[in-house]
C-alpha atoms as a PDB file:
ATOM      1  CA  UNK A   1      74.490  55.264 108.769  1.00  0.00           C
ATOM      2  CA  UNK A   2      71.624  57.951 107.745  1.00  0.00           C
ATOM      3  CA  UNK A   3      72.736  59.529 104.234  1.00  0.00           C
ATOM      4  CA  UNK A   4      71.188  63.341 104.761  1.00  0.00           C
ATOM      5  CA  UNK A   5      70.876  65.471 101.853  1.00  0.00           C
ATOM      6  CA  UNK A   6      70.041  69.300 103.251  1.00  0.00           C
ATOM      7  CA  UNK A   7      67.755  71.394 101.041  1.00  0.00           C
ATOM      8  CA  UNK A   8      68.557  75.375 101.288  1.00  0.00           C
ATOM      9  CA  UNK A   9      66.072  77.746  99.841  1.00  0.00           C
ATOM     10  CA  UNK A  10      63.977  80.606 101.603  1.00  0.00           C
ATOM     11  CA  UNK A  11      61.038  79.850  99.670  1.00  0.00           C
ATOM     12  CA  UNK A  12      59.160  77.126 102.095  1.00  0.00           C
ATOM     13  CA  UNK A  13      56.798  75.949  99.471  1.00  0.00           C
ATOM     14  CA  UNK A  14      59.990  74.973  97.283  1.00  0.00           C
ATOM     15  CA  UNK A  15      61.943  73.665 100.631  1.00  0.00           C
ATOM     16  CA  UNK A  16      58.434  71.475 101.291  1.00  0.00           C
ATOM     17  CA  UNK A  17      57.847  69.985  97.145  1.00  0.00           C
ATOM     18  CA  UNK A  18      61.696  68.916  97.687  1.00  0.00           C
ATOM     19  CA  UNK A  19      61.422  67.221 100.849  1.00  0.00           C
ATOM     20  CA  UNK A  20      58.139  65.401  99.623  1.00  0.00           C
ATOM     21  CA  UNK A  21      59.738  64.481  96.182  1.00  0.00           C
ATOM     22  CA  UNK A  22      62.664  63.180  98.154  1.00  0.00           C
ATOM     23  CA  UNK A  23      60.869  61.351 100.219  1.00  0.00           C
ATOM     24  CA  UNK A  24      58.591  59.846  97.735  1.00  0.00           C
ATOM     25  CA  UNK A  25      61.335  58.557  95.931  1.00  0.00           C
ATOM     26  CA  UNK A  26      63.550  57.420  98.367  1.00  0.00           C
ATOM     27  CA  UNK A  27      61.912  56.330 101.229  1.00  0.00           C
ATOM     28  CA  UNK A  28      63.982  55.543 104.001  1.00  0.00           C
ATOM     29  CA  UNK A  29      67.170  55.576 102.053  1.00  0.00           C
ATOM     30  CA  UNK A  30      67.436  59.336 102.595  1.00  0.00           C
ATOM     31  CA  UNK A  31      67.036  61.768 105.598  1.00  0.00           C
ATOM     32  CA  UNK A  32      65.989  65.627 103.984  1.00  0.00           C
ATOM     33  CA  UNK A  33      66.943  67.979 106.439  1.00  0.00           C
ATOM     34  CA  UNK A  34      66.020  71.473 105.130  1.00  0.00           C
ATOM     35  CA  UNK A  35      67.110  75.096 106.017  1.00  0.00           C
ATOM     36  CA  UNK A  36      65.856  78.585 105.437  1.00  0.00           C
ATOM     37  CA  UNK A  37      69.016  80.769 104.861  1.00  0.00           C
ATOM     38  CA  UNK A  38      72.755  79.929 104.085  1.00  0.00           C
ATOM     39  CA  UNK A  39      73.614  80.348 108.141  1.00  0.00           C
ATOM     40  CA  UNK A  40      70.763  77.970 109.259  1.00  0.00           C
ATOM     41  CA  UNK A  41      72.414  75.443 106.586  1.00  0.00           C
ATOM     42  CA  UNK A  42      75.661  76.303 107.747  1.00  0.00           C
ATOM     43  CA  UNK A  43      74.424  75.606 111.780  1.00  0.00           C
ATOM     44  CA  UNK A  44      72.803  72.039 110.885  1.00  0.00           C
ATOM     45  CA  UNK A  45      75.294  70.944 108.892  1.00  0.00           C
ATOM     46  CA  UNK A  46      78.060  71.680 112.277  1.00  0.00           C
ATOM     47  CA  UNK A  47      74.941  69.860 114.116  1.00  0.00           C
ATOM     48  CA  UNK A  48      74.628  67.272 111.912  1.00  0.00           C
ATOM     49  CA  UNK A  49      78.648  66.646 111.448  1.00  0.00           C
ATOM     50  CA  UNK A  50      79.245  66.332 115.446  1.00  0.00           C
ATOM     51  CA  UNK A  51      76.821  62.732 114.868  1.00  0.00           C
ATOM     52  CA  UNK A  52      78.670  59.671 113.851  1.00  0.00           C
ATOM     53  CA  UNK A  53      76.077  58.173 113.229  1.00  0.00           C
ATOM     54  CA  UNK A  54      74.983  60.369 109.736  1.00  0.00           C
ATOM     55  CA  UNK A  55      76.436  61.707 106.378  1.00  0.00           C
ATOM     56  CA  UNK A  56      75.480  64.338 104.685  1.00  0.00           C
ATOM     57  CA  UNK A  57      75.958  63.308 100.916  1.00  0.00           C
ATOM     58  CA  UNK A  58      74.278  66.832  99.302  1.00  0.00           C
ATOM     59  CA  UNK A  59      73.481  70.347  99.678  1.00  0.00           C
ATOM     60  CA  UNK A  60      70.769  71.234  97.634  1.00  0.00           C
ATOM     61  CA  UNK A  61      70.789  75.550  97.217  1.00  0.00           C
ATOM     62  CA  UNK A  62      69.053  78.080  95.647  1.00  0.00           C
ATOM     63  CA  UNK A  63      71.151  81.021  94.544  1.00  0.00           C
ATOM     64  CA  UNK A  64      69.164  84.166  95.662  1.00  0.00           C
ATOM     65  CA  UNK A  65      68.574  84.474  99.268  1.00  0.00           C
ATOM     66  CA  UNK A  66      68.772  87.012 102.312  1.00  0.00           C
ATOM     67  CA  UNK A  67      72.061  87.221 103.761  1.00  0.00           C
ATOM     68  CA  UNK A  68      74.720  84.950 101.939  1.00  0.00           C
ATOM     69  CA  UNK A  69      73.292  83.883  98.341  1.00  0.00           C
ATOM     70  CA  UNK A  70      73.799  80.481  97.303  1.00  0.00           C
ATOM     71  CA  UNK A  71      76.717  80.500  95.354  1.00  0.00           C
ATOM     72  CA  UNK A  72      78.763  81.942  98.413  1.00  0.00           C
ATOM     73  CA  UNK A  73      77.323  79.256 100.722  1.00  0.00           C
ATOM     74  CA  UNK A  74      78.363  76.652  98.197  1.00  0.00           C
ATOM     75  CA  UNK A  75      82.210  77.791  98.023  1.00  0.00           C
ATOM     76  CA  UNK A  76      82.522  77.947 101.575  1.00  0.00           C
ATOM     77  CA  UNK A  77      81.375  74.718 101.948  1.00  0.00           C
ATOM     78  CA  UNK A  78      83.767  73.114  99.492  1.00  0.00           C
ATOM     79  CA  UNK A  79      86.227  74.682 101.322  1.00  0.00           C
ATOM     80  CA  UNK A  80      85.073  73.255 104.504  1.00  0.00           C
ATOM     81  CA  UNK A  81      83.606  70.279 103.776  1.00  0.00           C
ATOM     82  CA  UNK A  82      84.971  69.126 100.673  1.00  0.00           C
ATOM     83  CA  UNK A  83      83.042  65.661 100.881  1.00  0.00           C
ATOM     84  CA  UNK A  84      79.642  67.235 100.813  1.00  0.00           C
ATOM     85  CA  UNK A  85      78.330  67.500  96.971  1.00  0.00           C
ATOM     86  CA  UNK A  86      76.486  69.596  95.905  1.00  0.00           C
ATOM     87  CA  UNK A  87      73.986  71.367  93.874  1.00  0.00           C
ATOM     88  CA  UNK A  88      72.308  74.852  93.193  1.00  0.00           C
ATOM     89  CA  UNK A  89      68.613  74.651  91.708  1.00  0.00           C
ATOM     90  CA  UNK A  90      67.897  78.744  90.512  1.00  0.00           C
ATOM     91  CA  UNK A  91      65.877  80.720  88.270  1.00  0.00           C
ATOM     92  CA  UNK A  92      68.141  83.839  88.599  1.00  0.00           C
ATOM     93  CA  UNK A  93      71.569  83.719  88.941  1.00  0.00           C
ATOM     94  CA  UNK A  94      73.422  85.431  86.288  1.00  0.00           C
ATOM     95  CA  UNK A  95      76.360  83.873  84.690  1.00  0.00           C
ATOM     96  CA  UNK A  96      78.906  84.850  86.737  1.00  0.00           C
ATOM     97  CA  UNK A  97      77.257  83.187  89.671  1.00  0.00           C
ATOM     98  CA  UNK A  98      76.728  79.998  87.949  1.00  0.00           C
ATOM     99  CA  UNK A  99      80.475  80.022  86.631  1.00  0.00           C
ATOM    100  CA  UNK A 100      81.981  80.222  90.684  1.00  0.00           C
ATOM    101  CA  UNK A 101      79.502  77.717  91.678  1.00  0.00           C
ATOM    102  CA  UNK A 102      81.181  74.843  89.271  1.00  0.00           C
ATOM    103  CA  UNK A 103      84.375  76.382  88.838  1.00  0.00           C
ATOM    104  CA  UNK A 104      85.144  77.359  92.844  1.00  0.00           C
ATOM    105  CA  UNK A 105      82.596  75.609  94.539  1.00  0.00           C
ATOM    106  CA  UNK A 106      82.469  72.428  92.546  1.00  0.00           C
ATOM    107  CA  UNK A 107      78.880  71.497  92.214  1.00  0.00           C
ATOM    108  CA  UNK A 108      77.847  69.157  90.100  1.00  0.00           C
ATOM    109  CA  UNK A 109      75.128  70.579  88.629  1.00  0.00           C
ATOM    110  CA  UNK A 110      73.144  73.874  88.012  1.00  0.00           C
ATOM    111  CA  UNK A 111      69.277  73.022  87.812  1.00  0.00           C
ATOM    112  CA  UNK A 112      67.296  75.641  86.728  1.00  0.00           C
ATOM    113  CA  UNK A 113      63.756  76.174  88.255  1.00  0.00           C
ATOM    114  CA  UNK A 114      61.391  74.457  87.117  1.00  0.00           C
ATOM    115  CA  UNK A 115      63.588  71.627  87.474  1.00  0.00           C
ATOM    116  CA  UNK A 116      63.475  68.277  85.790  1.00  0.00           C
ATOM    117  CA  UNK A 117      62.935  65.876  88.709  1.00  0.00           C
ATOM    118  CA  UNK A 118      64.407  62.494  86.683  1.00  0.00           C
ATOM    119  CA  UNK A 119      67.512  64.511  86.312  1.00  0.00           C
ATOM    120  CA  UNK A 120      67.608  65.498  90.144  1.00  0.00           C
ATOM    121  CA  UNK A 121      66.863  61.957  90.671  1.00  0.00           C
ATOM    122  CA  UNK A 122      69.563  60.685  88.764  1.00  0.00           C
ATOM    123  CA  UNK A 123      72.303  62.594  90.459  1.00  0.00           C
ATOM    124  CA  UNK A 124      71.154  61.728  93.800  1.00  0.00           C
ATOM    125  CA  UNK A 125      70.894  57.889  92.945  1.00  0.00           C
ATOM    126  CA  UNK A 126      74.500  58.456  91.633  1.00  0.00           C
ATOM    127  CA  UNK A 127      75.319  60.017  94.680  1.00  0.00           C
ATOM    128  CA  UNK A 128      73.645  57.052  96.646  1.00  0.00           C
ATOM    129  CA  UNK A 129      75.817  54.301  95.402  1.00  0.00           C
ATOM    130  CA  UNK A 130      79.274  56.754  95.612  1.00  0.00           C
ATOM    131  CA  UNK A 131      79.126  57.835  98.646  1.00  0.00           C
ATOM    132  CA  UNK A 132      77.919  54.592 100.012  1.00  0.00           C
ATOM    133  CA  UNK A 133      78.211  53.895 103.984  1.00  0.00           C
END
């Protein structure tokens, strides 16, 4: 089974270093699907759901973007897909944003940008072994 971990942001230069580091660090282990806005994520996640053959173990989000900001897209997924972690990597959301994305939507961690990649790391490895097959 392919473990997928979806990258939101509407930045493409941060969507591309976070598909690379991925990659470079996982290999084959992980799929990185990425998306532009919180309804493209939304869209492949539906896509990638209807496969049996995939997981999705982690949405990766940034908080500011057109349309539905991070934190929103985060909550609604909890409360769709409760199995999917998650995790919202910002340098602007203001406190309020960051409380409802732990307390509501359950994520597991708030990065702020730049991150630390050996912590990202971690909690993906984590994930790895949890969420096994």
């Amino acid at each position: 089974m392919n473990k997928i971990i979806i990258c939101v942001d509407d930045e493409p230069i941060i969507l591309h270093v976070l598909k690379g580091l991925i990659r470079q660090k996982f290999g084959n282990k992980l799929v990185c699907e990425t998306a532009n806005d919180a309804e493209e994520a939304i869209n492949l996640i539906k896509e990638i759901n209807s496969d049996d053959y995939s997981k999705i173990i982690l949405v990766i989000s940034d908080w500011q973007m057109p349309g539905m900001k991070g934190d929103e897209l985060l909550i609604y997924l909890n409360e769709i897909y409760p199995e999917i972690s998650s995790i919202m990597i910002t340098g602007q959301a203001n406190l309020e944003a960051k409380k409802r994305v732990i307390e509501v939507a359950g994520a597991l961690k708030i990065l702020e940008k730049p991150w630390d990649n050996n912590e990202l790391f971690g909690i993906i490895e984590k994930l790895i072994i949890e969420k096994g097959n």
